[in-house]
Protein backbone atom coordinates (compact mmCIF):
# COMPACT_ATOMS: atom_id res chain seq x y z
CA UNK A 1 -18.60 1.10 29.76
CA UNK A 2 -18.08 3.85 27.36
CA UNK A 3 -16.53 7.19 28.87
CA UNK A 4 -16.89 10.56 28.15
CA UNK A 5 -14.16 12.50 26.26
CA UNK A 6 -11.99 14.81 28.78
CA UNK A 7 -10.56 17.65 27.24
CA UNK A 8 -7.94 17.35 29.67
CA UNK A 9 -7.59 13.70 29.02
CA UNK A 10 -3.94 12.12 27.07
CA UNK A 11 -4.78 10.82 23.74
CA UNK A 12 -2.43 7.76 24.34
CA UNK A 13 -5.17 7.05 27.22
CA UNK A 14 -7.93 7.48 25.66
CA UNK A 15 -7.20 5.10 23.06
CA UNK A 16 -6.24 2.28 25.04
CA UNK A 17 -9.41 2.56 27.30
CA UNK A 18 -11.21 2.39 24.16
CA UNK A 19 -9.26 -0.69 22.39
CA UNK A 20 -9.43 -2.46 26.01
CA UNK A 21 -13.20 -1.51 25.68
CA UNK A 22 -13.61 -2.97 22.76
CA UNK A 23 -11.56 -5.97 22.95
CA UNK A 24 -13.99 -7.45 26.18
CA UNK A 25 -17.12 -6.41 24.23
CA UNK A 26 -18.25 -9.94 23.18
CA UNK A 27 -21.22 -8.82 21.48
CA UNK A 28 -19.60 -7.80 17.97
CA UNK A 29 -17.73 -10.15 15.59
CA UNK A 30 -13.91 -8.88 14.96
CA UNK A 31 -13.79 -6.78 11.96
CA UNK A 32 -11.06 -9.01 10.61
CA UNK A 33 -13.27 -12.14 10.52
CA UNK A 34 -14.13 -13.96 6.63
CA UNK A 35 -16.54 -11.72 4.92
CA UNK A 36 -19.58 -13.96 2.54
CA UNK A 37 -20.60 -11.78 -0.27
CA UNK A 38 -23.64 -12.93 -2.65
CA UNK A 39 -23.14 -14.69 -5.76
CA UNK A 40 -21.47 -12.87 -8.47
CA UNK A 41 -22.17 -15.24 -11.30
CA UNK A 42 -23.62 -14.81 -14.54
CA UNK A 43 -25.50 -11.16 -15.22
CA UNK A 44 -22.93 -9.56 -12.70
CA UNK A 45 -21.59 -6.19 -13.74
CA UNK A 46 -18.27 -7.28 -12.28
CA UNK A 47 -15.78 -6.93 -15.71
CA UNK A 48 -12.18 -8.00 -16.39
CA UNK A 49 -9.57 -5.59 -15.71
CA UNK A 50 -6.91 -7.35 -17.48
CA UNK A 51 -6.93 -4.72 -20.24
CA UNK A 52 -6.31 -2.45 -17.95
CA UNK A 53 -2.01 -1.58 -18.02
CA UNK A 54 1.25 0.62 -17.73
CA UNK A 55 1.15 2.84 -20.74
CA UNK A 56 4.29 1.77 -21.59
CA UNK A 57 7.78 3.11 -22.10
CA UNK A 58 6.02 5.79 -24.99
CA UNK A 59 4.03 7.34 -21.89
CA UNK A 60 3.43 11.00 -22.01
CA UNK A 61 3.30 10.99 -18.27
CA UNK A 62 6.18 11.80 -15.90
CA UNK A 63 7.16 9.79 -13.46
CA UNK A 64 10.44 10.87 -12.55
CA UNK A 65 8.75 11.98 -9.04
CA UNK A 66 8.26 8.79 -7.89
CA UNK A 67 12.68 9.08 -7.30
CA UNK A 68 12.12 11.11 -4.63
CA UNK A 69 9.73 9.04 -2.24
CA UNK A 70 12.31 6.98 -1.08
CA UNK A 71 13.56 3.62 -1.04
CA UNK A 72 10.37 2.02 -0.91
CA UNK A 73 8.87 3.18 -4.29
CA UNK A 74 12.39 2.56 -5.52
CA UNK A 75 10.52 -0.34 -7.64
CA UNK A 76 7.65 1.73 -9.04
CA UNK A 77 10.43 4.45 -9.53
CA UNK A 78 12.19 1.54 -11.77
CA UNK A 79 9.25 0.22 -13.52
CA UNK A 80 7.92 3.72 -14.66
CA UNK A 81 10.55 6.48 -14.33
CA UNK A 82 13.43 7.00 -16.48
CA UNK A 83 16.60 4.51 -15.13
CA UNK A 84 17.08 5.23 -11.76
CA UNK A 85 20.99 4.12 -11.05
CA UNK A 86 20.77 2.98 -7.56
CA UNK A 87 24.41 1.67 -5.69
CA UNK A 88 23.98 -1.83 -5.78
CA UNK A 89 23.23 -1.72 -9.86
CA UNK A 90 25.74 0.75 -10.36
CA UNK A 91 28.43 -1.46 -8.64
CA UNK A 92 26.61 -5.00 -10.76
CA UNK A 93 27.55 -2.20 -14.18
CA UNK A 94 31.03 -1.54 -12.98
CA UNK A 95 31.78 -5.24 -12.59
CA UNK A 96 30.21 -6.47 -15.66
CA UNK A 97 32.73 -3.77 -17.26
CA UNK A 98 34.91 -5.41 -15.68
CA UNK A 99 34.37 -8.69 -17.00
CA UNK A 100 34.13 -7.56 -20.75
């Protein structure tokens, strides 16, 4: 059932002949099915990476770029940048001033 690529052919088109292709092709097991690897026991050069960490807040590292990716890194930007004052925590500071 497989088709030849058209030059002339719309991308959107081609790609959903191909994922209607593959979705009635009974003959292979869905990618997203549970995986069995072998053991892993004892002698396996699998290791801890527990040691493994942030360098900390004496990092030589910048990471003040991670400000500008947006609001989803806004947590790594947090965790590794210097203080990032967002709107919400700059309103919780002004009414904790308050409060004092």
């Amino acid at each position: 059932m497989s088709m030849d690529i058209d030059a002339e052919m719309d991308v959107v088109e081609f790609i959903k002949q191909r994922v209607a292709e593959a979705d009635q092709d009974t003959s292979i097991p869905p990618y997203d099915s549970l995986q069995t690897y072998a053991y892993e026991g004892q002698g396996s050069p699998a290791g801890t990476i527990s040691s493994l960490g942030s360098a900390g807040a004496h990092s030589e590292q910048d990471y003040n770029y991670l400000d500008e990716w947006g609001p989803e890194f806004q947590k790594l930007a947090e965790l590794y940048g210097d203080e990032v004052e967002t709107e919400s925590s700059s309103t919780e500071k002004a009414e904790s001033e308050k409060q004092t």
